[in-house]
C-alpha atoms as a PDB file:
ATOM      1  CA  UNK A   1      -4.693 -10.895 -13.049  1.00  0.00           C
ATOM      2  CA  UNK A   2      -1.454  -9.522 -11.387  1.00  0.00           C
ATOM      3  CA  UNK A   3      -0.252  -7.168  -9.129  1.00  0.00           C
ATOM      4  CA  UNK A   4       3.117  -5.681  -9.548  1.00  0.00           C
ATOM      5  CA  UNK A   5       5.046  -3.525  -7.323  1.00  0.00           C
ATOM      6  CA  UNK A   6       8.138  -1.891  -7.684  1.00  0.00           C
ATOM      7  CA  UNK A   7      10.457   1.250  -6.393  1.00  0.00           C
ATOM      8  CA  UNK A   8      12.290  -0.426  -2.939  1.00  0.00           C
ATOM      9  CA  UNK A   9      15.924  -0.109  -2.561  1.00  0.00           C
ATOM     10  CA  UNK A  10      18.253   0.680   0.254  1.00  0.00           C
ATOM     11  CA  UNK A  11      18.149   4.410   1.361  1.00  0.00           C
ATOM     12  CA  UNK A  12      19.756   6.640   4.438  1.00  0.00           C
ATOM     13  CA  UNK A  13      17.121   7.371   7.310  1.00  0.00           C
ATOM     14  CA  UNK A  14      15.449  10.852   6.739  1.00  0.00           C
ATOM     15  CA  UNK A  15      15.508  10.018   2.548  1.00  0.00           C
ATOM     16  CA  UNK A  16      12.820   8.854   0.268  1.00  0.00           C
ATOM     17  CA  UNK A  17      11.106   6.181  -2.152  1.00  0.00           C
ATOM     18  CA  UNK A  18       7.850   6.003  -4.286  1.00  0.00           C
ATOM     19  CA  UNK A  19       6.831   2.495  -4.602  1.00  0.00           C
ATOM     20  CA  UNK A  20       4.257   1.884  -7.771  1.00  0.00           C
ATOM     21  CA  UNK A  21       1.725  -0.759  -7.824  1.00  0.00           C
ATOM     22  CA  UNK A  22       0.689  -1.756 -11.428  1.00  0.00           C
ATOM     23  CA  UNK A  23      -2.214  -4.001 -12.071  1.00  0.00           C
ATOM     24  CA  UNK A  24      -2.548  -5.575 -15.271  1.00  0.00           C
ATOM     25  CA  UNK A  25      -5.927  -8.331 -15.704  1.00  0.00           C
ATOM     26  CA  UNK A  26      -8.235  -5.535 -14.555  1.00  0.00           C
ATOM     27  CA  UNK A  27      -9.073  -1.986 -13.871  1.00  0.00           C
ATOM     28  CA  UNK A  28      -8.925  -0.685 -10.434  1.00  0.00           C
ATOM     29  CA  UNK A  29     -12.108   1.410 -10.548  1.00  0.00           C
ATOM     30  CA  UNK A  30     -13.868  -0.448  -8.251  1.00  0.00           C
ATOM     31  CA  UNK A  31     -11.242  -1.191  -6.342  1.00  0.00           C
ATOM     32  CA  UNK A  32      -9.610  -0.369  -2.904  1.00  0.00           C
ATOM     33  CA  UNK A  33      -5.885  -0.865  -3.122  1.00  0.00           C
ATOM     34  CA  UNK A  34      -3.738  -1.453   0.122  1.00  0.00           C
ATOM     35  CA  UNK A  35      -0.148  -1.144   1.035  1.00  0.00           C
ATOM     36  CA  UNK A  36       1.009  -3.776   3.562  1.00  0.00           C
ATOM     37  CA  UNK A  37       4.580  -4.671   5.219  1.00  0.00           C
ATOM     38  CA  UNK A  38       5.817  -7.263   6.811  1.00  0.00           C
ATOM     39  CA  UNK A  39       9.544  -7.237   9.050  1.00  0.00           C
ATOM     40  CA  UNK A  40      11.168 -10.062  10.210  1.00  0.00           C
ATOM     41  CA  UNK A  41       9.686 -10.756  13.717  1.00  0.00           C
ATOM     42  CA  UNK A  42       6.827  -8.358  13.107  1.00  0.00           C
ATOM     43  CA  UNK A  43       3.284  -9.467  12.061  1.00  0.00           C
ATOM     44  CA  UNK A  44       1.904  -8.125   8.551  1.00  0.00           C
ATOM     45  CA  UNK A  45       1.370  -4.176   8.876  1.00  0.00           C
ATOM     46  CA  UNK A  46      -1.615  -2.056   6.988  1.00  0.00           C
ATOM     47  CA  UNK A  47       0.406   0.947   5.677  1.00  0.00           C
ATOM     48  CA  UNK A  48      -1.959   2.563   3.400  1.00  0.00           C
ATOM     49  CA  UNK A  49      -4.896   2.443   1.703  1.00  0.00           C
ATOM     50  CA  UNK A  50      -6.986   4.165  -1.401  1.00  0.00           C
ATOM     51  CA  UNK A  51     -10.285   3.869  -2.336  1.00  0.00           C
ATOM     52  CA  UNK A  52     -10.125   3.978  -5.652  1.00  0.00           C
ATOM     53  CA  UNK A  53     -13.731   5.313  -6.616  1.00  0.00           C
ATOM     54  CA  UNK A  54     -14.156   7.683  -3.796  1.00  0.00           C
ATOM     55  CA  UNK A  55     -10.770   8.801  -3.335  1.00  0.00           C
ATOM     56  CA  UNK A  56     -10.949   7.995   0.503  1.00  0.00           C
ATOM     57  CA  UNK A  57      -7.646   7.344   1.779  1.00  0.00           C
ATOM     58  CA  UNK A  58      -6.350   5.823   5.104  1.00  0.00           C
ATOM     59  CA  UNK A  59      -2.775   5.479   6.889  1.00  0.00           C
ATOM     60  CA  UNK A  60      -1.524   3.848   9.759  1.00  0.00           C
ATOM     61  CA  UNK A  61      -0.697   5.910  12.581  1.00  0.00           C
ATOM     62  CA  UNK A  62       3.113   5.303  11.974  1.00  0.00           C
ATOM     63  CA  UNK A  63       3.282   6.477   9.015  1.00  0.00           C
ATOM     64  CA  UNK A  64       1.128   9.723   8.838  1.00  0.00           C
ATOM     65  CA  UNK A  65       2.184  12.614   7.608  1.00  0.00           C
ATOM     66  CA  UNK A  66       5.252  11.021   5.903  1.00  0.00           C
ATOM     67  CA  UNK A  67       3.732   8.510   3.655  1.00  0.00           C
ATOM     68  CA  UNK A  68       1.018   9.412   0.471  1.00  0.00           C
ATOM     69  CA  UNK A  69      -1.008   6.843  -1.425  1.00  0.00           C
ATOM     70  CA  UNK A  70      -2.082   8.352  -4.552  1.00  0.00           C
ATOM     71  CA  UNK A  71      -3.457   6.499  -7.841  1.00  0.00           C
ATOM     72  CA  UNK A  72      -3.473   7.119 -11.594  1.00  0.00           C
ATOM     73  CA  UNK A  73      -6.411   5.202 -13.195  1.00  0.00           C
ATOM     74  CA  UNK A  74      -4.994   6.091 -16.722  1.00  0.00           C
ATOM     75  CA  UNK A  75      -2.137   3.613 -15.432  1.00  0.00           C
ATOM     76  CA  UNK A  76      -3.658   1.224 -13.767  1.00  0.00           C
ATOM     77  CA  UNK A  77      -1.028   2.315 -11.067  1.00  0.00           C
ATOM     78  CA  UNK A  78      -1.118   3.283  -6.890  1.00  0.00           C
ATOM     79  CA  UNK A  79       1.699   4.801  -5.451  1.00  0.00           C
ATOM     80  CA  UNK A  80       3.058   5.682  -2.113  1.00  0.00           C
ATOM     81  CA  UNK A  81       5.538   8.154  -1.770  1.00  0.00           C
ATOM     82  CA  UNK A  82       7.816   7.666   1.312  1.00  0.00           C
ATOM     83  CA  UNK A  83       9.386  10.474   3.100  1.00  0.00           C
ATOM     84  CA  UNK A  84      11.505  10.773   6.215  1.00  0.00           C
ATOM     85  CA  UNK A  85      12.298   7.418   6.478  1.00  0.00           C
ATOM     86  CA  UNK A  86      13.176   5.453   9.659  1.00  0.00           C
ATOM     87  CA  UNK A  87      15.013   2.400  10.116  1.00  0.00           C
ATOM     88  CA  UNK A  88      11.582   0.993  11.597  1.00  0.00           C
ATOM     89  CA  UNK A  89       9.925   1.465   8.075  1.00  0.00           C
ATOM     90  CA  UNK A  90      12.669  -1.374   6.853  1.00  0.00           C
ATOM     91  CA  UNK A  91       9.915  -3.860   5.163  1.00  0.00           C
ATOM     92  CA  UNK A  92       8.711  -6.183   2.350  1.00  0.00           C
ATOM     93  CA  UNK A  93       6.390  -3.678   0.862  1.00  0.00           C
ATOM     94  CA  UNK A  94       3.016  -5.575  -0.850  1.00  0.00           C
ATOM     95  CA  UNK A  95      -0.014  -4.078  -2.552  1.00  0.00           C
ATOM     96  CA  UNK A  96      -3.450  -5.989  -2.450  1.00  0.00           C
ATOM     97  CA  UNK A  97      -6.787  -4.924  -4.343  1.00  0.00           C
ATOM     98  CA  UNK A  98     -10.422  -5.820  -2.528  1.00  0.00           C
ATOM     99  CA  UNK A  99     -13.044  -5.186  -4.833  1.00  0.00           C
ATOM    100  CA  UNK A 100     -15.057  -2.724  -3.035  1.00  0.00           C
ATOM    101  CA  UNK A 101     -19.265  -3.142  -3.917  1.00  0.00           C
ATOM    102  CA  UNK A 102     -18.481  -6.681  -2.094  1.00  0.00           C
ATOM    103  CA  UNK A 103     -18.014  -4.305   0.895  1.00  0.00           C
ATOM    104  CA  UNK A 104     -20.866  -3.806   3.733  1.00  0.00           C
ATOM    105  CA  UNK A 105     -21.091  -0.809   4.805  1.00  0.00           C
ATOM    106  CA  UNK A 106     -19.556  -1.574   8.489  1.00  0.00           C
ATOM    107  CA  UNK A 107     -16.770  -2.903   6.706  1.00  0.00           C
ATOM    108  CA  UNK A 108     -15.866   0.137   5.384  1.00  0.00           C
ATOM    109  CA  UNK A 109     -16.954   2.074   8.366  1.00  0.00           C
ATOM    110  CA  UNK A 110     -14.342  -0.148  10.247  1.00  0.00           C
ATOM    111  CA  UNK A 111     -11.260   0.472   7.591  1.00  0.00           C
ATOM    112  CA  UNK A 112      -9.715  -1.006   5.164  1.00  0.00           C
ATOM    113  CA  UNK A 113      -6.026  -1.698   6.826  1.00  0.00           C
ATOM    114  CA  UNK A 114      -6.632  -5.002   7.760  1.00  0.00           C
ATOM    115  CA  UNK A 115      -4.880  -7.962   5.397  1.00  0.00           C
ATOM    116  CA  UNK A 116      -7.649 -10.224   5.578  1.00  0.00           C
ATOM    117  CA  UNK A 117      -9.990  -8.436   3.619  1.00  0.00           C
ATOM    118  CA  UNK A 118      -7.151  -8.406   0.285  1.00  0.00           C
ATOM    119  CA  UNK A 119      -7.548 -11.556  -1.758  1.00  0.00           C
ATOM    120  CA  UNK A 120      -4.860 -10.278  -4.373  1.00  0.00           C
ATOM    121  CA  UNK A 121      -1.835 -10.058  -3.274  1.00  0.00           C
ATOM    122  CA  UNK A 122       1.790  -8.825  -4.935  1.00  0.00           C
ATOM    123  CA  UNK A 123       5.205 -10.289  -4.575  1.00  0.00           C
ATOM    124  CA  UNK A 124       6.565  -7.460  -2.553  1.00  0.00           C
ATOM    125  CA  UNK A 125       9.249  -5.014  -2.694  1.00  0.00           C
ATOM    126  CA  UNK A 126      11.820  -4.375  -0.475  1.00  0.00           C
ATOM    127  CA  UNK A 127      12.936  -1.043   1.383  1.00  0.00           C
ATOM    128  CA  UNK A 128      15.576  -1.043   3.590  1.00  0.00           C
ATOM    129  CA  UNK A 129      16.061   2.209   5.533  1.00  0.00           C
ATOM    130  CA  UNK A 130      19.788   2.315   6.965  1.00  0.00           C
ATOM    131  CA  UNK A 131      20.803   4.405  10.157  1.00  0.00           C
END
């Protein structure tokens, strides 16, 4: 079971990156896969999030309206598209899967952008967003 992400690199404020999330060991169907991000002095930030079954999506405030998670089953893949991009969105980008029936139901009433709900994790890809 493994989680792979890729797309980062180094871009100019105001460009973009999609970042992919491939998992390989399993399917996602019944999964909810999260985009996390972690800065140097910063504490680990929920980015995104897809429900994978119900197509229910959530973002963090920051990022709304410039950020889309999106997934194709066919490819076992999630993405998030990144546009605009600030020098505040520089990060170690990781995907994590929760396997949603293990879910109550206030969980999900409560969100899914919280890191300690994941229990498989990526390695993490890294966007840096100059000025």
């Amino acid at each position: 079971v493994q989680l792979v992400e890729s797309g980062g690199g180094l871009v100019q404020a105001g460009g973009s990156l999609r970042l992919s999330c491939t998992a390989s060991g399993f399917t996602f169907d019944a999964y909810a896969i999260g985009w996390f991000r972690l800065a140097p002095g910063k504490e680990r930030e929920g980015v995104s999030c897809i429900n994978i079954s119900s197509g229910t999506t959530e973002y963090a405030n920051s990022v709304k309206g410039r950020f889309t998670v999106s997934s194709d089953t066919a490819k076992n893949t999630v993405y998030l598209q990144m546009n605009n991009l600030k020098p505040d969105d520089t990060a170690l980008y990781y995907c994590a899967t929760i396997l949603v029936p293990s879910l109550s139901h206030e969980t999900l009433s409560a969100g899914l952008l919280r890191p300690i709900l994941y229990d498989r994790w990526g390695q993490g890809t890294q966007v840096t967003v100059s000025s």
